[in-house]
Protein backbone atom coordinates (compact mmCIF):
# COMPACT_ATOMS: atom_id res chain seq x y z
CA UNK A 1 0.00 0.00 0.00
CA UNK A 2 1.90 3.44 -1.18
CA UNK A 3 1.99 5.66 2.18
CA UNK A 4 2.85 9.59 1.96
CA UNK A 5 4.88 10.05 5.36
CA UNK A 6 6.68 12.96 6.29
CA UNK A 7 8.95 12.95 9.32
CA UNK A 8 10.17 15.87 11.05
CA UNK A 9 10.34 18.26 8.11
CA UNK A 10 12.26 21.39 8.35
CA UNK A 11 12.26 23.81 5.56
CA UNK A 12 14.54 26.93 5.75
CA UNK A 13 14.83 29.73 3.62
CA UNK A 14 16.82 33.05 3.36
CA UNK A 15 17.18 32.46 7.12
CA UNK A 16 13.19 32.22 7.76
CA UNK A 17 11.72 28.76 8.88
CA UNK A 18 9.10 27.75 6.57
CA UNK A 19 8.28 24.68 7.78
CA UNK A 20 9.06 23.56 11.32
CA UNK A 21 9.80 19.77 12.13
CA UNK A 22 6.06 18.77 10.43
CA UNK A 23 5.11 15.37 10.48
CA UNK A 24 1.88 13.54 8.85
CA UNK A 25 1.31 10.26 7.06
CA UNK A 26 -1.60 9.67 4.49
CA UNK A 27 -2.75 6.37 3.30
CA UNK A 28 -5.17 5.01 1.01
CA UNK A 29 -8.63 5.31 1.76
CA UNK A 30 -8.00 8.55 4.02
CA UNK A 31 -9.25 12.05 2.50
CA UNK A 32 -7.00 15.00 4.81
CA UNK A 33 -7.28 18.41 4.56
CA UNK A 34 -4.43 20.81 5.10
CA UNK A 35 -6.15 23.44 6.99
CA UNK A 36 -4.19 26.89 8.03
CA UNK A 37 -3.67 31.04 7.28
CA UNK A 38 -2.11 32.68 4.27
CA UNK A 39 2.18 31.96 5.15
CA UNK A 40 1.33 29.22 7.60
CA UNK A 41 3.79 26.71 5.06
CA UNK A 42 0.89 24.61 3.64
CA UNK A 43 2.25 25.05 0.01
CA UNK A 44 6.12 24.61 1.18
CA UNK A 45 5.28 21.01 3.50
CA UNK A 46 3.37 19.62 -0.07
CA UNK A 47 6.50 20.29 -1.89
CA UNK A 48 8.86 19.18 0.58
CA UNK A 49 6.77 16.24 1.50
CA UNK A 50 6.51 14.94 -2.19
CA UNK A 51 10.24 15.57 -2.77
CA UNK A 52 9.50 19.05 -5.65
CA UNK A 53 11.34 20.95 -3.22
CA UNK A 54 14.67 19.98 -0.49
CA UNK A 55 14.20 19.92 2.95
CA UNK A 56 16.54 21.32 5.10
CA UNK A 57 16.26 18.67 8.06
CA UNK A 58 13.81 15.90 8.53
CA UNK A 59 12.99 12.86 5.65
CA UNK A 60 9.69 12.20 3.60
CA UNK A 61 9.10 8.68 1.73
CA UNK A 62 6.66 7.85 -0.93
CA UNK A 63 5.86 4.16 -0.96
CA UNK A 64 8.47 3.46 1.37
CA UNK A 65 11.64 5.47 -0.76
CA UNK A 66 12.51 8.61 -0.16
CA UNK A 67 10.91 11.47 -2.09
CA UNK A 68 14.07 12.89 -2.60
CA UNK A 69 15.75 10.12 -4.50
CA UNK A 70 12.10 9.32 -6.47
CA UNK A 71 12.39 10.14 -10.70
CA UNK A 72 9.68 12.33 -11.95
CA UNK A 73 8.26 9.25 -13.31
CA UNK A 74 8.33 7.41 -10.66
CA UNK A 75 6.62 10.08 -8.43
CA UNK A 76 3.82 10.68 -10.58
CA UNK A 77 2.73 7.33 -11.09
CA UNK A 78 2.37 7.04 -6.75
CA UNK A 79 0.89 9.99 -6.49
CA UNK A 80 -0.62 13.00 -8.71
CA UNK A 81 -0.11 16.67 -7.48
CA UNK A 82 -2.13 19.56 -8.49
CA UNK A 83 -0.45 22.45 -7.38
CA UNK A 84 -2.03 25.94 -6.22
CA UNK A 85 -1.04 27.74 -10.08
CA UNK A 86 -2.34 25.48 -12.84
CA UNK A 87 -2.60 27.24 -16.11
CA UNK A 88 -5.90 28.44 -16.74
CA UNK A 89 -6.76 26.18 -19.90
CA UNK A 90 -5.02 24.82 -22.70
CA UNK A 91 -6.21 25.53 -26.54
CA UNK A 92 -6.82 21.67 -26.77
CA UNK A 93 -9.54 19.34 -26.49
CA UNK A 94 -10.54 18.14 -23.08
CA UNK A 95 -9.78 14.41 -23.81
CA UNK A 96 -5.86 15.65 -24.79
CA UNK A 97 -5.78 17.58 -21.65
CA UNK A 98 -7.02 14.56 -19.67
CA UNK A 99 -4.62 11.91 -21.68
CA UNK A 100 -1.48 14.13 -20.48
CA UNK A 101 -1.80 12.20 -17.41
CA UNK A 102 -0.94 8.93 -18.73
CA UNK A 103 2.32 10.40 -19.37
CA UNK A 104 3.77 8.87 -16.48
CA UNK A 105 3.06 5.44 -18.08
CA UNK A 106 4.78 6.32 -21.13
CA UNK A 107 2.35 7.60 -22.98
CA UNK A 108 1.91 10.04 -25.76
CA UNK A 109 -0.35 12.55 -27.51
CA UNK A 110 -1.60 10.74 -30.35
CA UNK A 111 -0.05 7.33 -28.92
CA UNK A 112 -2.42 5.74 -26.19
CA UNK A 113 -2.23 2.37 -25.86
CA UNK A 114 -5.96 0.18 -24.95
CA UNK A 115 -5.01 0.56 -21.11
CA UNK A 116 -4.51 4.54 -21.60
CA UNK A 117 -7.74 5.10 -23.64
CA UNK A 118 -9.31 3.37 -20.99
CA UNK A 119 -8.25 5.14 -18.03
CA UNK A 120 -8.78 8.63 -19.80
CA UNK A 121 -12.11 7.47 -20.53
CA UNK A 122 -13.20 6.96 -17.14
CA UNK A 123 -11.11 9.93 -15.69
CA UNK A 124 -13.79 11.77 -17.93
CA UNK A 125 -17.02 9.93 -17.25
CA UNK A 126 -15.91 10.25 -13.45
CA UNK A 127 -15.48 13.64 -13.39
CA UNK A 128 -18.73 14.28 -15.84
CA UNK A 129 -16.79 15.27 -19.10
CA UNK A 130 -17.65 12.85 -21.27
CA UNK A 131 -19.92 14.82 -23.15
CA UNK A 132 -16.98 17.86 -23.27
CA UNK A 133 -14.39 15.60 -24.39
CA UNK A 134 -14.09 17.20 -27.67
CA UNK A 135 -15.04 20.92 -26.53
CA UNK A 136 -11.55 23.17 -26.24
CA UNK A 137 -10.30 23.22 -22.79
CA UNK A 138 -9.85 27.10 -23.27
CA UNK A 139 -13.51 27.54 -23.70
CA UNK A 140 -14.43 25.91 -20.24
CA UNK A 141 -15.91 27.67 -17.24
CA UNK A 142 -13.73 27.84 -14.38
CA UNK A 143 -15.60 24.96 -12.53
CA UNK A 144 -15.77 22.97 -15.30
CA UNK A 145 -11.99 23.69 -16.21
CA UNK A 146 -11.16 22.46 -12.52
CA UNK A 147 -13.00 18.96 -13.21
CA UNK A 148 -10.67 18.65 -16.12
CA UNK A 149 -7.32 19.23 -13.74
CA UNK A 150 -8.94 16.43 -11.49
CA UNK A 151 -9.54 14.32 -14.80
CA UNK A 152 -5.95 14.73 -15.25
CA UNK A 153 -5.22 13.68 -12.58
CA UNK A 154 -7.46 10.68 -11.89
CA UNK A 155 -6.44 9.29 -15.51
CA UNK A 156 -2.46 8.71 -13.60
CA UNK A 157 -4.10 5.87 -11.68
CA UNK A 158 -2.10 7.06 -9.03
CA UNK A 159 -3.07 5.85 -5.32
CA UNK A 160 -2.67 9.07 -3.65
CA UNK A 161 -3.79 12.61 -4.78
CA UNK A 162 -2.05 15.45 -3.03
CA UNK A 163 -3.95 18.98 -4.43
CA UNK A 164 -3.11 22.79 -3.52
CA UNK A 165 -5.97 25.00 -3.08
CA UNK A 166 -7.90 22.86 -5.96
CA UNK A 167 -11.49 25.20 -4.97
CA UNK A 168 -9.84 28.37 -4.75
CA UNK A 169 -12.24 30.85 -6.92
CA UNK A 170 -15.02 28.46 -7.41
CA UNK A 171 -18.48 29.05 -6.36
CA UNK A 172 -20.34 26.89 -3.82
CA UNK A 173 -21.69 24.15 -6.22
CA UNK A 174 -18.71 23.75 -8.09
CA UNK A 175 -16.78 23.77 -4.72
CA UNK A 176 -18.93 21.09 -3.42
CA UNK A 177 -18.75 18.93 -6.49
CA UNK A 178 -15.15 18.71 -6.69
CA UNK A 179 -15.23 18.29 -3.09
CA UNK A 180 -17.31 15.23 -3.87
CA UNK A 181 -14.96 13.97 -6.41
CA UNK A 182 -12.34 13.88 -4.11
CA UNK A 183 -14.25 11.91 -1.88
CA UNK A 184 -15.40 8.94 -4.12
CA UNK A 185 -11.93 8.96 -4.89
CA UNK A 186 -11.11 8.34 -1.32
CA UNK A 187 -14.29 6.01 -0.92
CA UNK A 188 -13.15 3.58 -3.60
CA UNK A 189 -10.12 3.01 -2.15
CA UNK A 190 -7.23 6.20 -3.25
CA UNK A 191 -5.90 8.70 -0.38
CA UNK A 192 -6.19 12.34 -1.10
CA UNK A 193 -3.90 15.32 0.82
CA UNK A 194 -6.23 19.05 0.13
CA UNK A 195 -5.58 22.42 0.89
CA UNK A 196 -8.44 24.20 1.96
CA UNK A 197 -9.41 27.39 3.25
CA UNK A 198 -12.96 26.46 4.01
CA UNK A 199 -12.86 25.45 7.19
CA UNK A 200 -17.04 24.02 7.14
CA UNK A 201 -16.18 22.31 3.78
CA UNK A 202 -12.94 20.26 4.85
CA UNK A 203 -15.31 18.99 8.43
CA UNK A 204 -17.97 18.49 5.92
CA UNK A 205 -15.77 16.19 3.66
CA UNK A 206 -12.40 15.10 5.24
CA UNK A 207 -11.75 12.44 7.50
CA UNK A 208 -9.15 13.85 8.97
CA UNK A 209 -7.50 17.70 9.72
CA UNK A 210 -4.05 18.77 9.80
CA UNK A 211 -3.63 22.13 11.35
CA UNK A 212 -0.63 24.31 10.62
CA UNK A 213 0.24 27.63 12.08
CA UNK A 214 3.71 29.68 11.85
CA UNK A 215 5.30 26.42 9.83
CA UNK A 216 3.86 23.84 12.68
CA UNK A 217 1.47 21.30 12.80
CA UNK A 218 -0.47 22.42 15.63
CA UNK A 219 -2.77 19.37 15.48
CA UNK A 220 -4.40 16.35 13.52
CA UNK A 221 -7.47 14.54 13.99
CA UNK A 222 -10.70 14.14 12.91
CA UNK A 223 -13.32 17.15 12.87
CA UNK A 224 -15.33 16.07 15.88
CA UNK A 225 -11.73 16.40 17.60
CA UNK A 226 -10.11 19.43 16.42
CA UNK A 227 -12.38 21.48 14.91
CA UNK A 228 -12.86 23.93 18.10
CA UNK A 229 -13.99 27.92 19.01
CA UNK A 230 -10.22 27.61 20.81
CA UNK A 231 -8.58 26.14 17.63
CA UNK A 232 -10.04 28.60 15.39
CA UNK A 233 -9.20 31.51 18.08
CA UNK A 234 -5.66 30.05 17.45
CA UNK A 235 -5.04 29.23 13.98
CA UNK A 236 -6.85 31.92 12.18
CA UNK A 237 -7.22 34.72 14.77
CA UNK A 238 -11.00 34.75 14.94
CA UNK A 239 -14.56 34.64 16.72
CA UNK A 240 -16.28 31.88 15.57
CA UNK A 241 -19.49 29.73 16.57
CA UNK A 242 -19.60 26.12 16.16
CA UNK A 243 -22.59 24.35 14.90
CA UNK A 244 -21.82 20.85 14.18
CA UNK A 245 -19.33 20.95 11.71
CA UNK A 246 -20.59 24.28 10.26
CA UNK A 247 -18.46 27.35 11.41
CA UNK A 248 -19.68 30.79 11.57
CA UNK A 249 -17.06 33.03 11.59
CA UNK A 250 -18.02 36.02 13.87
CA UNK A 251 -15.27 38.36 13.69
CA UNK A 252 -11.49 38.96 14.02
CA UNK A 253 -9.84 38.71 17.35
């Protein structure tokens, strides 16, 4: 089973610490969201954690090697990574788009083997492009354009799915149904590593929250465990009432 663990992660640069001895793990079948403010390190621990970027102390392994050592190849077919600036859309149809991530299998534009038409195909009719398939990616709304990054994704047939801010911009609906791609992703048996900034969404959805504050993980459990007036006091500097797992923020502190 491939295993995303990071271990004591320091990240230092220009003399600032980034990312301060952070440790996680995510398996399959988990969905965790990476909760915390703007400069809390969130972007910097995905990096570090998935070997794109060197730590300065600490280890991370990706099905059991470390990330650091991993080929591009290699990485990408363990675990697909959607990072916070994706390029808006492509002047190419949707099914092109979607094929580029069978790269990692040695695929090509134009080249796609039965087992790489196959997985394109239902990276589209899972994330409800099928009927786009042909439509330029450059004429696509910006919800629909983000279902196409996931499609991407999803057609690596990679266990784990680590994504940066992936609803960033979106409007409730669209928010919500990527959110729900993500989890029948999880449900059928993948691990998935978000970003949000929603705080309600990622109790709604995750199973689990990682916290981060000043380049620390502050805390990690499930919503009914760490989603708190106190932790929200903490983390983000705010008022907030807690109904459930729906947070109303009621001003700054």
């Amino acid at each position: 089973m491939t295993e995303l663990a990071a271990n004591t992660l320091t990240v230092v640069r220009d003399g600032a610490i980034l990312v301060d001895g952070a440790s996680f793990r995510l398996r399959a079948g988990e969905f965790v969201a990476l909760l915390g403010p703007n400069g809390a390190g969130k972007t910097t621990l995905l990096r570090a954690a998935l070997g794109l970027a060197p730590p300065t102390r600490g280890t991370a392994t990706l099905g059991g090697e470390d990330t650091q050592t991993l080929t591009p190849r290699v990485r990408a077919r363990r675990a697909s990574y959607l990072p916070q600036r994706r390029p808006l859309a492509w002047p190419s149809p949707v099914r092109d788009v979607v094929a580029l991530g069978r790269f990692s299998h040695g695929a090509a534009l134009g080249r796609l083997g039965d087992a790489d038409q196959r997985a394109v195909a239902s990276a589209l009719e899972s994330c409800d492009l099928a009927a786009l398939a042909d439509r330029s990616a450059d004429t696509l709304s910006g919800g629909e354009l983000a279902r196409v990054h996931f499609a991407r994704a999803f057609a690596a047939e990679a266990p784990l799915l680590i994504a940066d801010e992936p609803v960033a911009a979106l409007d409730p609906r669209h928010q919500h149904r990527i959110m729900e791609l993500v989890r029948s992703f999880v449900d059928t048996g993948g691990g998935a590593l978000i970003v949000l900034h929603d705080v309600s969404l990622a109790a709604r959805f995750a199973d689990r929250l990682l916290w981060m504050l000043d380049g620390r993980i502050v805390a990690d459990g499930t919503p009914a465990e760490t989603l708190t007036a106190e932790r929200l006091a903490d983390v983000y500097g705010v008022r907030a009432g807690i109904d459930g797992l729906n947070v109303q923020v009621e001003g700054a502190l």
